[in-house]
C-alpha atoms as a PDB file:
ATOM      1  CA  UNK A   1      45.747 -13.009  29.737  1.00  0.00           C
ATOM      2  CA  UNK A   2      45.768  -9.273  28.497  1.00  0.00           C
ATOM      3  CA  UNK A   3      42.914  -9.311  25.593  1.00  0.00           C
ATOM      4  CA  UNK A   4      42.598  -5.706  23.832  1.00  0.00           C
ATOM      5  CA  UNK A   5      39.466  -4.047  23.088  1.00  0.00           C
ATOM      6  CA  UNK A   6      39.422  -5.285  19.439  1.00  0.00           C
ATOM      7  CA  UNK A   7      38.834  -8.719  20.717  1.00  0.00           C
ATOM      8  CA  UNK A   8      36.731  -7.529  23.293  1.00  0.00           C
ATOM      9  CA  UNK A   9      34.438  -5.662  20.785  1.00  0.00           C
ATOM     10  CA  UNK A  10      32.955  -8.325  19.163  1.00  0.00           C
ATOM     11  CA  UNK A  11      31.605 -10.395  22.309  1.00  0.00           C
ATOM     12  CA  UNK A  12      30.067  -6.702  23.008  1.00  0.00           C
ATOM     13  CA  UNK A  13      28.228  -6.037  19.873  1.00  0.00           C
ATOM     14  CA  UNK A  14      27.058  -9.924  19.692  1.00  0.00           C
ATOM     15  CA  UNK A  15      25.155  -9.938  22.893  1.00  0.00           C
ATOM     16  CA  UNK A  16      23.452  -6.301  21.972  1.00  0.00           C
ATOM     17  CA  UNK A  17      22.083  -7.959  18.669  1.00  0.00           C
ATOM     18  CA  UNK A  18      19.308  -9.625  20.228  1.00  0.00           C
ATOM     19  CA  UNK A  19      18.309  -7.198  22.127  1.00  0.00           C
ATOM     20  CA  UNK A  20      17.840  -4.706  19.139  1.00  0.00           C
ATOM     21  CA  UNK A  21      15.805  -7.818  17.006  1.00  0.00           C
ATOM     22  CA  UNK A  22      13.439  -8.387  19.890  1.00  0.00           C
ATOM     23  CA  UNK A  23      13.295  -4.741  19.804  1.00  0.00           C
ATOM     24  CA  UNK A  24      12.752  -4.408  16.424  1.00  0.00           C
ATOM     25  CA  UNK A  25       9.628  -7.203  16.784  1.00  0.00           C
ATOM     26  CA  UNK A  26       8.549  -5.351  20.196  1.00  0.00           C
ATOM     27  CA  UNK A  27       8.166  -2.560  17.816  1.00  0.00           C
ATOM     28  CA  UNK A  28       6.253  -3.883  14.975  1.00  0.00           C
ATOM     29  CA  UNK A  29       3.730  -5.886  16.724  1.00  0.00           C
ATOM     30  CA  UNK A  30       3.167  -2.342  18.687  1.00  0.00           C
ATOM     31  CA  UNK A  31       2.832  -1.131  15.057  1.00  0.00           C
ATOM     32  CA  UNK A  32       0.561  -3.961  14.344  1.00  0.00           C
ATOM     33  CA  UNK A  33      -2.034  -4.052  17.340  1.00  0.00           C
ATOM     34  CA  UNK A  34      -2.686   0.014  16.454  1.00  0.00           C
ATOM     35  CA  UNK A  35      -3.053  -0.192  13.021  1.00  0.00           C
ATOM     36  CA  UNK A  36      -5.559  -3.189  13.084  1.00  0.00           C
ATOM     37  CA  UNK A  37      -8.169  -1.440  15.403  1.00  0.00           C
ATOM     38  CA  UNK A  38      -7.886   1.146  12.700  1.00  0.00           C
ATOM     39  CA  UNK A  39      -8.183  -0.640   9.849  1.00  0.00           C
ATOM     40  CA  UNK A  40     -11.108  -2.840  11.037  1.00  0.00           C
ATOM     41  CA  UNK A  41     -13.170   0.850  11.672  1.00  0.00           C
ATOM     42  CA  UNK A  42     -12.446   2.080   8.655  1.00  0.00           C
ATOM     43  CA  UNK A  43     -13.376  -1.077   6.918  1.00  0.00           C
ATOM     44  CA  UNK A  44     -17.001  -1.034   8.644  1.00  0.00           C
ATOM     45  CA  UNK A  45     -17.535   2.666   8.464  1.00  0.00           C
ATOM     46  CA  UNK A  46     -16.922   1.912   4.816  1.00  0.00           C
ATOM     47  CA  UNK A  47     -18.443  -1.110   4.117  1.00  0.00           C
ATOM     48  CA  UNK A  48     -21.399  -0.679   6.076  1.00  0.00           C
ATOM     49  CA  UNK A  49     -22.634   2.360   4.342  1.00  0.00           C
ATOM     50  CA  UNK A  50     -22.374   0.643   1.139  1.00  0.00           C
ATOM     51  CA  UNK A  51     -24.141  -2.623   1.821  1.00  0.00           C
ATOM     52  CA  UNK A  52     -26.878  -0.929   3.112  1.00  0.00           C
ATOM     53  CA  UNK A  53     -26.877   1.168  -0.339  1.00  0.00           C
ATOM     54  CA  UNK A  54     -27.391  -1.906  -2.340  1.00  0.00           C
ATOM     55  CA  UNK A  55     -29.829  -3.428   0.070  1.00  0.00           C
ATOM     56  CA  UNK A  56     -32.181  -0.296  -0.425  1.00  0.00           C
ATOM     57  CA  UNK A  57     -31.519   0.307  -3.946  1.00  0.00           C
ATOM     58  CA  UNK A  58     -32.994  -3.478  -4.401  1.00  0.00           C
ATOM     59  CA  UNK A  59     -36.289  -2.551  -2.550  1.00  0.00           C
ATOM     60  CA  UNK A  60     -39.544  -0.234  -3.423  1.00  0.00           C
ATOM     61  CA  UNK A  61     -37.949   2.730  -0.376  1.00  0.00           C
ATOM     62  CA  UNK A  62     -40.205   5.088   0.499  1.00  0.00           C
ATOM     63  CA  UNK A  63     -39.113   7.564   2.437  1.00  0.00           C
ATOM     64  CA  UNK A  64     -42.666   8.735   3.594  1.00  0.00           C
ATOM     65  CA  UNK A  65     -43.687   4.770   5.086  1.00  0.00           C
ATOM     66  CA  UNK A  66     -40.109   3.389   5.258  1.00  0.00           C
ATOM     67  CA  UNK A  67     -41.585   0.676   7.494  1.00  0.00           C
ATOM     68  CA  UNK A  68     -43.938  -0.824   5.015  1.00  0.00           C
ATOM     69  CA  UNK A  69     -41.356  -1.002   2.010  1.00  0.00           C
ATOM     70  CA  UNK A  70     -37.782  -1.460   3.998  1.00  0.00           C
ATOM     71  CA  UNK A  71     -37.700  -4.841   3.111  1.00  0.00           C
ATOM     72  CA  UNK A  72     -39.925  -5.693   0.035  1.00  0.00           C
ATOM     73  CA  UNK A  73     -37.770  -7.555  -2.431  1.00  0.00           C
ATOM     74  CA  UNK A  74     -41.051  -8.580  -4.501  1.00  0.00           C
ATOM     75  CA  UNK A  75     -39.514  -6.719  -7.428  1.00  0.00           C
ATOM     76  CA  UNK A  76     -35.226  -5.910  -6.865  1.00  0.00           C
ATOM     77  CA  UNK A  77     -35.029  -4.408 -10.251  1.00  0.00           C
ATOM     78  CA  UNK A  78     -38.127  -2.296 -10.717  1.00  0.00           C
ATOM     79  CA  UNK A  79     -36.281   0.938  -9.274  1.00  0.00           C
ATOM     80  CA  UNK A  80     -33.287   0.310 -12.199  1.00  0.00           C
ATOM     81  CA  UNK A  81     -36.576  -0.341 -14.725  1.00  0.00           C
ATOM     82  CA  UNK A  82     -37.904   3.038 -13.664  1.00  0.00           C
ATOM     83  CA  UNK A  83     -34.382   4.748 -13.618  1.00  0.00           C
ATOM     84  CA  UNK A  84     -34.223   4.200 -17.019  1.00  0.00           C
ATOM     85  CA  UNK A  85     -37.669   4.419 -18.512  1.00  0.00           C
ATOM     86  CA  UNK A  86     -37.133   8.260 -16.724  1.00  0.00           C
ATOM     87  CA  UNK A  87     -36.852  10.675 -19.675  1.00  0.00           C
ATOM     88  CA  UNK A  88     -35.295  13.119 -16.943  1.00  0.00           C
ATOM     89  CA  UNK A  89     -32.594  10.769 -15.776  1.00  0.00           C
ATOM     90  CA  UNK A  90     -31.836   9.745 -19.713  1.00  0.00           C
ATOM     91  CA  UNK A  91     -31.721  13.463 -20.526  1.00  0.00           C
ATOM     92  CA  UNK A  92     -28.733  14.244 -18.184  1.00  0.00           C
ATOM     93  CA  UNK A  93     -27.110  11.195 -18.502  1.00  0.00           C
ATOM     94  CA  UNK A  94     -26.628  12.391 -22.209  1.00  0.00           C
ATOM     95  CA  UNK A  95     -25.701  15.827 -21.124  1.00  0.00           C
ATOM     96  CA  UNK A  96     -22.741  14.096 -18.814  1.00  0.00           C
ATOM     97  CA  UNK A  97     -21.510  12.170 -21.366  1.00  0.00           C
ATOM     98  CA  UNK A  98     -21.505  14.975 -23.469  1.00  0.00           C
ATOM     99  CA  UNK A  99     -19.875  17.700 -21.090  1.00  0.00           C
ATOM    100  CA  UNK A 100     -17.304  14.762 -20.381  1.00  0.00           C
ATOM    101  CA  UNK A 101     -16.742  13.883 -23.997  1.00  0.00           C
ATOM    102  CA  UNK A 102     -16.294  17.950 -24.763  1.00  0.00           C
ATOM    103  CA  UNK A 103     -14.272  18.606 -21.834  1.00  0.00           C
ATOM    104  CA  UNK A 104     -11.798  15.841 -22.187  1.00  0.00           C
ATOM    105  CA  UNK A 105     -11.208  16.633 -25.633  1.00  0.00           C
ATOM    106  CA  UNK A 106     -10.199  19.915 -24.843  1.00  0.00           C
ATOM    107  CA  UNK A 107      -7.672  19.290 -22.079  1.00  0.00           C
ATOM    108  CA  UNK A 108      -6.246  16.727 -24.673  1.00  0.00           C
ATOM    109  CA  UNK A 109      -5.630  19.111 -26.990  1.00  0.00           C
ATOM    110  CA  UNK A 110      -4.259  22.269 -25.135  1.00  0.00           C
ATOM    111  CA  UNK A 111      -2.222  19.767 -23.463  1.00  0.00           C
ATOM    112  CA  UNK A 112      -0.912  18.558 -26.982  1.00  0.00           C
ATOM    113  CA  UNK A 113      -0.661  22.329 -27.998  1.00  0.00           C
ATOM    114  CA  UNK A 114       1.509  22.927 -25.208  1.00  0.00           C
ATOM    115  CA  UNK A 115       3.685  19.612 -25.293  1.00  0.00           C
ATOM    116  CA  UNK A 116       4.179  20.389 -28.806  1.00  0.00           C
ATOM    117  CA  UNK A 117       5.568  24.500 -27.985  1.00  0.00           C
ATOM    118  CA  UNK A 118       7.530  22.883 -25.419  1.00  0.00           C
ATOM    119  CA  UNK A 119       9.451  20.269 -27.401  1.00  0.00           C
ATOM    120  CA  UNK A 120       9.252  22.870 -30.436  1.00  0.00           C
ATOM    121  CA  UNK A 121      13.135  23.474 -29.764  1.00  0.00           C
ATOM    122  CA  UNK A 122      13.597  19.829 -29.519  1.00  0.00           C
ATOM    123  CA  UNK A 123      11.918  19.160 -33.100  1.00  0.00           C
ATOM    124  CA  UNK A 124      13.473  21.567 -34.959  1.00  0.00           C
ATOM    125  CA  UNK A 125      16.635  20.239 -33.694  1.00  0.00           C
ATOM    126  CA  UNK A 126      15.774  16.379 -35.170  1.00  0.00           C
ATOM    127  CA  UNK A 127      14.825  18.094 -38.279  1.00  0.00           C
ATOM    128  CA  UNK A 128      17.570  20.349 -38.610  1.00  0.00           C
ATOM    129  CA  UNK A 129      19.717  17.014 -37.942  1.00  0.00           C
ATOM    130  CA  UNK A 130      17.917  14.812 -40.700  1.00  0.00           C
ATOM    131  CA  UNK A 131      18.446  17.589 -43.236  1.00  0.00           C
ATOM    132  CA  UNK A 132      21.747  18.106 -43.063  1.00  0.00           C
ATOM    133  CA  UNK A 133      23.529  15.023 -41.701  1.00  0.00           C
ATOM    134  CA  UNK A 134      27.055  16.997 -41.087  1.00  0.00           C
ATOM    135  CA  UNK A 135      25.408  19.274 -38.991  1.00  0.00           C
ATOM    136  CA  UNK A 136      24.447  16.255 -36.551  1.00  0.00           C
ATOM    137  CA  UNK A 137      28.428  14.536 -36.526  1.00  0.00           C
ATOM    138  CA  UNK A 138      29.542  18.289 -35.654  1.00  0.00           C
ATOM    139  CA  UNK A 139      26.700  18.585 -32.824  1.00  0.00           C
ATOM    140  CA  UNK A 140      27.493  14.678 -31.695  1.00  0.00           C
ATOM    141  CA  UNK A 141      31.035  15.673 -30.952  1.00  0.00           C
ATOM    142  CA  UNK A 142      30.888  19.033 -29.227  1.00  0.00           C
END
């Protein structure tokens, strides 16, 4: 029997499919077992940092006897209490919000300025269209 490579074909691309799936999963899991290595690094040289942040920020920390205060959680919220009794930290907190509140309000407004010059040909346009209504059907069908 004399088959021609039409029929032939098929049987040929069949038997090649699994090999490109397990392929395909040889691939990913490659993928997989490099990027969790990284992940889990990233996660501790980020989380680590932090937790130890909080723990400290909960205790009395002095730098000149860290070994006597490291771990003293008789009061956890006295250095928040002193943070804001401080008329220094107060004072630039306001100064913050007030550079922020200044600065904000100025980008919003050259960047209406600006949206405004730029859609300038746009408005004049609409208005030019609401005015005179004839004007629009002529423009419409152009």
């Amino acid at each position: 029997m004399n088959r021609s490579l039409t029929d032939r074909a098929p049987a040929q691309y069949a038997a090649a499919r699994p090999a490109a799936r397990g392929w395909a999963a040889q691939r990913q899991r490659a993928f997989l077992y490099g990027l969790i290595p990284a992940l889990v690094v990233l996660t501790a040289i980020t989380l680590a940092p932090a937790i130890y942040l909080l723990v400290t920020s909960l205790t009395p920390l002095s730098l000149v006897r860290p070994a006597e205060t490291a771990w003293n959680f008789s009061k956890p919220w006295g250095n928040f209490t002193e943070l804001i009794a401080d008329q220094r930290f107060t004072n630039s907190v306001g100064v913050q919000v007030r550079l922020s509140v200044v600065t904000v309000g100025l980008q919003l407004l050259v960047g209406l300025v600006v949206a405004l010059l730029l859609g300038l040909n746009y408005l004049t346009d609409a208005l030019r269209d609401a005015l005179d209504p004839k004007m629009a059907r002529r423009r419409l069908f152009q």
